[in-house]
C-alpha atoms as a PDB file:
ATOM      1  CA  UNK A   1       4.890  25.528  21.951  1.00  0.00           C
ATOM      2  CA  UNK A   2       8.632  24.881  21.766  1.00  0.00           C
ATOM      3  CA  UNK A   3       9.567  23.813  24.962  1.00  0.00           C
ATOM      4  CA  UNK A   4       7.683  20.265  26.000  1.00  0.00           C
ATOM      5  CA  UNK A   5       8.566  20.675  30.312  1.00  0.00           C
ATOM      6  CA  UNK A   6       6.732  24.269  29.773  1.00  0.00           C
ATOM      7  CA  UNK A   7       3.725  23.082  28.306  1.00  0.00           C
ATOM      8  CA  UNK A   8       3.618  20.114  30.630  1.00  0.00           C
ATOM      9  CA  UNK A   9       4.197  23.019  33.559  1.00  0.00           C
ATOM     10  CA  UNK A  10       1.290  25.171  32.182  1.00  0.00           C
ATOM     11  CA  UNK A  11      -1.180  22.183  32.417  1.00  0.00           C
ATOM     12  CA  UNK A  12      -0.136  21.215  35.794  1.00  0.00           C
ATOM     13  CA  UNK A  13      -1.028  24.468  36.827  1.00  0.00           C
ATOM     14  CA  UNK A  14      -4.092  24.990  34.741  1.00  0.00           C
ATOM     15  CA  UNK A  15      -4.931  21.557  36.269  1.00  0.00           C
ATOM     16  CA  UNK A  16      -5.616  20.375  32.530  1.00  0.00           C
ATOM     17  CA  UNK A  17      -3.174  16.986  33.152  1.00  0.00           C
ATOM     18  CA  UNK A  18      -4.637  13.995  31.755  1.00  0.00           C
ATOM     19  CA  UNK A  19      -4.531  11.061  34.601  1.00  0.00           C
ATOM     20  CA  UNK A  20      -2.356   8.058  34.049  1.00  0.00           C
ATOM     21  CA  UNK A  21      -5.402   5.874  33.190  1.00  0.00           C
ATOM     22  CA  UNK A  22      -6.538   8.484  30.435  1.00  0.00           C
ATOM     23  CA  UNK A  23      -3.283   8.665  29.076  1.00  0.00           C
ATOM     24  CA  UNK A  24      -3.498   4.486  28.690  1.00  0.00           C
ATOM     25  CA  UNK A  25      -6.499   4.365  27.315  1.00  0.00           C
ATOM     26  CA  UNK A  26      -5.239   6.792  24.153  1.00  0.00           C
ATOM     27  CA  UNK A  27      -2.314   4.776  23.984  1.00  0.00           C
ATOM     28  CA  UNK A  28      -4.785   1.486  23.849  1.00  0.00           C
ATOM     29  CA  UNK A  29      -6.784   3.308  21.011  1.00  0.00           C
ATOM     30  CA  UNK A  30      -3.922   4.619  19.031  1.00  0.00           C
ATOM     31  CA  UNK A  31      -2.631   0.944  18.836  1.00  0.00           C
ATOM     32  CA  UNK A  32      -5.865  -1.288  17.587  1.00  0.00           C
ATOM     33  CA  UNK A  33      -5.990   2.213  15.031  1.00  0.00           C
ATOM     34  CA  UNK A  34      -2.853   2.531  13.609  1.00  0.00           C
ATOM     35  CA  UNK A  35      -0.247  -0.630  14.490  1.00  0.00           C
ATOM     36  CA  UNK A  36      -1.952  -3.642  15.235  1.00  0.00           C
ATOM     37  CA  UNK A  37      -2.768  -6.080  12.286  1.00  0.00           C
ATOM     38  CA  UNK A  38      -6.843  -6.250  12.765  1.00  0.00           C
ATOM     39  CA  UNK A  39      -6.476  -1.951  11.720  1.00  0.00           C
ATOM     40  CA  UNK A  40      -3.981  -2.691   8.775  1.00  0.00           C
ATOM     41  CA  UNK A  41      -7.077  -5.410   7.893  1.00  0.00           C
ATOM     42  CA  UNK A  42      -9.527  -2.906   8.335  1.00  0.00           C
ATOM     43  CA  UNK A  43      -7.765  -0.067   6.213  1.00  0.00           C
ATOM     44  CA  UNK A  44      -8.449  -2.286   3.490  1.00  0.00           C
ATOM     45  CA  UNK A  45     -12.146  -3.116   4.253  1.00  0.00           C
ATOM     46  CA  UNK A  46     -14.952  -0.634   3.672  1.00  0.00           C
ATOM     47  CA  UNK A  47     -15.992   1.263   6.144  1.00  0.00           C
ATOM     48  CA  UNK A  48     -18.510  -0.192   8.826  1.00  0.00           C
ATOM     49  CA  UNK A  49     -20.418   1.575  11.304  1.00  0.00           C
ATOM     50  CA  UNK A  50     -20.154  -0.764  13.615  1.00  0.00           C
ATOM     51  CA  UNK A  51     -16.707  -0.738  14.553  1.00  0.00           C
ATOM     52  CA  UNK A  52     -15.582   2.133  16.558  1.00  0.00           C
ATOM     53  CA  UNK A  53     -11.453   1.408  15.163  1.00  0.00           C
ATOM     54  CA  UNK A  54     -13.155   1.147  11.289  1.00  0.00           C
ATOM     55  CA  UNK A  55     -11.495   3.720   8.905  1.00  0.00           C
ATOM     56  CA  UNK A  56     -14.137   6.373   7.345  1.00  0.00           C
ATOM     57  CA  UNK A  57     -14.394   6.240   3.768  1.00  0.00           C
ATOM     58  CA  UNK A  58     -13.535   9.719   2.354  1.00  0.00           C
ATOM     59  CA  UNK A  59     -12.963  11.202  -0.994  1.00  0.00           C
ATOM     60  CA  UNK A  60     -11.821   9.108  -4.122  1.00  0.00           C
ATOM     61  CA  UNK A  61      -8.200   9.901  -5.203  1.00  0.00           C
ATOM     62  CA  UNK A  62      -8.175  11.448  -8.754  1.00  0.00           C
ATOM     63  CA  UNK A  63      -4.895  11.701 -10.431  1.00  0.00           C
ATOM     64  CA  UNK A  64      -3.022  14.485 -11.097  1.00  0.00           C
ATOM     65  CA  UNK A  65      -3.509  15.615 -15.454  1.00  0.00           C
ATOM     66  CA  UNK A  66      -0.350  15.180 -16.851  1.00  0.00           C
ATOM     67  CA  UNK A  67       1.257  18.526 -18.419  1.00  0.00           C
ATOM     68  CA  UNK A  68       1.122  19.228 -21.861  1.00  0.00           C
ATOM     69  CA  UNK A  69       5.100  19.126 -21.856  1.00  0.00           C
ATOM     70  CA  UNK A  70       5.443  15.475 -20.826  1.00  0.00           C
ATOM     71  CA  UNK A  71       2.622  13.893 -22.456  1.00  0.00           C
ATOM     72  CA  UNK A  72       5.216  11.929 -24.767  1.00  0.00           C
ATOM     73  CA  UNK A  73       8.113  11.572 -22.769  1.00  0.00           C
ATOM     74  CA  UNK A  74       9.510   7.947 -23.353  1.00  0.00           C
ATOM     75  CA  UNK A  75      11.735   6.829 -20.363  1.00  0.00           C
ATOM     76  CA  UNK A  76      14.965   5.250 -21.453  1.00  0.00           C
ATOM     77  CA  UNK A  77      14.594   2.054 -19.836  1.00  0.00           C
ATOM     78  CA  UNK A  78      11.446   1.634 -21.209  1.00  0.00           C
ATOM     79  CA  UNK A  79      12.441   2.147 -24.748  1.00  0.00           C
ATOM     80  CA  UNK A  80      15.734  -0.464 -23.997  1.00  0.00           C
ATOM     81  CA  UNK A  81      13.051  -2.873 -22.896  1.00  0.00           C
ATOM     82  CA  UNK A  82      10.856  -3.056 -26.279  1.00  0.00           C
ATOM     83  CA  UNK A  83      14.037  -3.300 -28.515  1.00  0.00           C
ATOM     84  CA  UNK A  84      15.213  -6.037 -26.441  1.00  0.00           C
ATOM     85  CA  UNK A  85      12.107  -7.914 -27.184  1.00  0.00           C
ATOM     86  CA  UNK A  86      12.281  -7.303 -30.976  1.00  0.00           C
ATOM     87  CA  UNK A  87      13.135 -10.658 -32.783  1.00  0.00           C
ATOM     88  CA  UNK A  88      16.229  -9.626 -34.959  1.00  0.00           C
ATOM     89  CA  UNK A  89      15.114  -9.405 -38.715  1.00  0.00           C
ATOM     90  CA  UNK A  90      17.212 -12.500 -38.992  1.00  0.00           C
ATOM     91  CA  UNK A  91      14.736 -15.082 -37.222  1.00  0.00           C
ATOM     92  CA  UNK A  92      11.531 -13.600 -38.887  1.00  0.00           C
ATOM     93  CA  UNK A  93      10.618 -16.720 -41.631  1.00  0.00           C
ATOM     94  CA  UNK A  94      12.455 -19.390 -40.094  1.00  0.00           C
ATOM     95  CA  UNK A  95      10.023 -22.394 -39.405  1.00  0.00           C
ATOM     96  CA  UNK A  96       6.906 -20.872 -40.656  1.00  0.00           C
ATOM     97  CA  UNK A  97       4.737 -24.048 -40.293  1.00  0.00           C
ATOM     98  CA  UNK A  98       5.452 -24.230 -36.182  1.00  0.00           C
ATOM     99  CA  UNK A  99       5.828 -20.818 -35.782  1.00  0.00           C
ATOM    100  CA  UNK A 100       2.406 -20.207 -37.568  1.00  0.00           C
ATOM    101  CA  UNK A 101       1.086 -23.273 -35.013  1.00  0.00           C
ATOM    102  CA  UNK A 102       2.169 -21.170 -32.115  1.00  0.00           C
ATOM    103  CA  UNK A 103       1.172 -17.747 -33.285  1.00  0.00           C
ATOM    104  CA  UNK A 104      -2.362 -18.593 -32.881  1.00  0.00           C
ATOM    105  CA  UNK A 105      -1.842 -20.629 -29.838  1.00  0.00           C
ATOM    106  CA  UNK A 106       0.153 -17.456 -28.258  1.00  0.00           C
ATOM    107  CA  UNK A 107      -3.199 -15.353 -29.594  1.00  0.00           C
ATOM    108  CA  UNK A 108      -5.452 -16.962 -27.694  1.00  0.00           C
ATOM    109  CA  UNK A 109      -3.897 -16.573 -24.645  1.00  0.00           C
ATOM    110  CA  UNK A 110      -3.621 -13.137 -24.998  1.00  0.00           C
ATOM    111  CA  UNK A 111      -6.765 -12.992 -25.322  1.00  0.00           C
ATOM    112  CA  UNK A 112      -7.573 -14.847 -22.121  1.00  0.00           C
ATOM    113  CA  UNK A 113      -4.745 -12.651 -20.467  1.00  0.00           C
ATOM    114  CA  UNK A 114      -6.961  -9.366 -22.098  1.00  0.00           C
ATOM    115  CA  UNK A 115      -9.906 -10.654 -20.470  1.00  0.00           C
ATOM    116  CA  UNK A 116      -8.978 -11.710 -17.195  1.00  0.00           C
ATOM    117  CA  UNK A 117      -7.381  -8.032 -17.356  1.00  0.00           C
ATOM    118  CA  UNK A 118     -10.487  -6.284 -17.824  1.00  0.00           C
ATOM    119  CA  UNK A 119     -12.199  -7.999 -14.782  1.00  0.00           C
ATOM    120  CA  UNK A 120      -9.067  -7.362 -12.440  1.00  0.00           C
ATOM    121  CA  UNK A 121      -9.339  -3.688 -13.330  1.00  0.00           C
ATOM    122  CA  UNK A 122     -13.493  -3.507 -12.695  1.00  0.00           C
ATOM    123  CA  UNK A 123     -13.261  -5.054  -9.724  1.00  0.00           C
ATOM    124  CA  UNK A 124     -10.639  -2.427  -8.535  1.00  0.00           C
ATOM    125  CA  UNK A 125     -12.682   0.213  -9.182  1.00  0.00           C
ATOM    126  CA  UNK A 126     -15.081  -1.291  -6.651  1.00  0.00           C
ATOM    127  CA  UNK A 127     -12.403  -1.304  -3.886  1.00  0.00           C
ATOM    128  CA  UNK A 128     -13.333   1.017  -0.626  1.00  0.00           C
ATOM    129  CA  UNK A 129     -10.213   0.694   1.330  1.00  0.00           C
ATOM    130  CA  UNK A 130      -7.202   2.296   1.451  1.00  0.00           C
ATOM    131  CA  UNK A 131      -3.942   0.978   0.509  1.00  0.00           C
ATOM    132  CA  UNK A 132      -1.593   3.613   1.503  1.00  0.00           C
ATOM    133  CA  UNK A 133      -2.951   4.058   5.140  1.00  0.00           C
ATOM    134  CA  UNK A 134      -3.147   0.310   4.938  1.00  0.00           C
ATOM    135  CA  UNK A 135       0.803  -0.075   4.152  1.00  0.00           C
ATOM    136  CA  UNK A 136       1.869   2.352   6.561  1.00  0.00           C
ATOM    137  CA  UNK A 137      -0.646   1.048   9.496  1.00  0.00           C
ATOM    138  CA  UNK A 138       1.542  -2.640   8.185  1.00  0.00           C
ATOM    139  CA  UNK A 139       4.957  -0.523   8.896  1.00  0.00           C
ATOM    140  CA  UNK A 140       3.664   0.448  11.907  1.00  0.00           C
ATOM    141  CA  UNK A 141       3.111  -2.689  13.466  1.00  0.00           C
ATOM    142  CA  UNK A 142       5.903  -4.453  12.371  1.00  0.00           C
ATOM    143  CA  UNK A 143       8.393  -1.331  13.901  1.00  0.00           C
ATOM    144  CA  UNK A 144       6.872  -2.600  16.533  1.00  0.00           C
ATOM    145  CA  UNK A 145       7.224  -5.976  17.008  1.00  0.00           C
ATOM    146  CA  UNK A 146      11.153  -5.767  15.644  1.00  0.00           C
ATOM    147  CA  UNK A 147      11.782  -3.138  18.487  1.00  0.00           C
ATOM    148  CA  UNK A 148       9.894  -5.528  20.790  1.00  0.00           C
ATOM    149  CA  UNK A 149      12.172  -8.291  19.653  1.00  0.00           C
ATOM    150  CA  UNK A 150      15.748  -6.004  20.003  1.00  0.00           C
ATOM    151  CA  UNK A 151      14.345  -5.414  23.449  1.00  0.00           C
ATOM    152  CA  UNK A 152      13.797  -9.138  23.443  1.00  0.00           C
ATOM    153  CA  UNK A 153      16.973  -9.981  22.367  1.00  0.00           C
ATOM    154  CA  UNK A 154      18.834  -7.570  24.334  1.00  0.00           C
ATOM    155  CA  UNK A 155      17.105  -9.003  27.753  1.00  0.00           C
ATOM    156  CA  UNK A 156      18.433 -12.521  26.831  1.00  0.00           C
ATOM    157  CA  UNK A 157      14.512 -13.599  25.915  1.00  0.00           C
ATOM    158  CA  UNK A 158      15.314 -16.937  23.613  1.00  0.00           C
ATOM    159  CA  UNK A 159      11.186 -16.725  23.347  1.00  0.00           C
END
């Protein structure tokens, strides 16, 4: 419907209104759902039965396959990036003795960084939240409390 005073109109006289209290009590759930901080805390939890305001797990998110066309498609900045990190041919040689000493200390904390890697990305797989309902539940709430605060502000309120 188009116009909001006719559809208001048509449930006053279909006696289909919602009372005052009714209309609070949606309000009340809509909050501790989407813009409090215990939902954005539960959008990242798994889901639990329990809780009548805990988000449902549904399906996992697959990717979208990348098309043939831009399989290889380098961005620019990214390309910028590794030739900045190039040594110049000049510096390759110089001080081979400490150079050598920290090429294999450098090695073995790549190795470390490899490894604590692979456990970060194991343990993400094993994540049941959801991020993105979790970030926007987080913008949400603080909308919120900033227009609280101009209201706040506006008022005079110091605190």
């Amino acid at each position: 419907m188009d116009d909001l005073f006719a559809y208001f109109e048509n449930k006053i006289s279909a006696k289909q209104l919602p009372s005052l209290d009714t209309l609070e009590d949606l309000a009340k759930n809509l909050h501790w759902r989407y813009s409090s901080l215990q939902a954005y805390h539960r959008a990242l939890l798994e889901h639990n039965p329990s809780d009548i305001y805990s988000v449902k797990l549904g399906s996992p998110w697959t990717p979208p396959t990348a098309k043939e066309s831009s399989q290889n498609i380098v961005s620019e900045t990214a390309t910028t990036k590794r030739r900045s990190k190039k040594k110049p041919k000049s510096q390759i040689g110089i001080g081979s003795s400490a150079e050598g000493t920290k090429t294999a200390a450098g090695s073995g904390a790549k190795e470390q960084k490899k490894t604590a890697v692979g456990t970060e990305n194991e343990s993400a797989t094993l994540f049941f939240g959801d991020h993105s309902l979790a970030k926007s539940v987080m913008f949400m709430h603080e909308t919120m409390i900033s227009h609280e605060a101009s209201y706040a502000v506006a008022e005079g309120d110091i605190g």
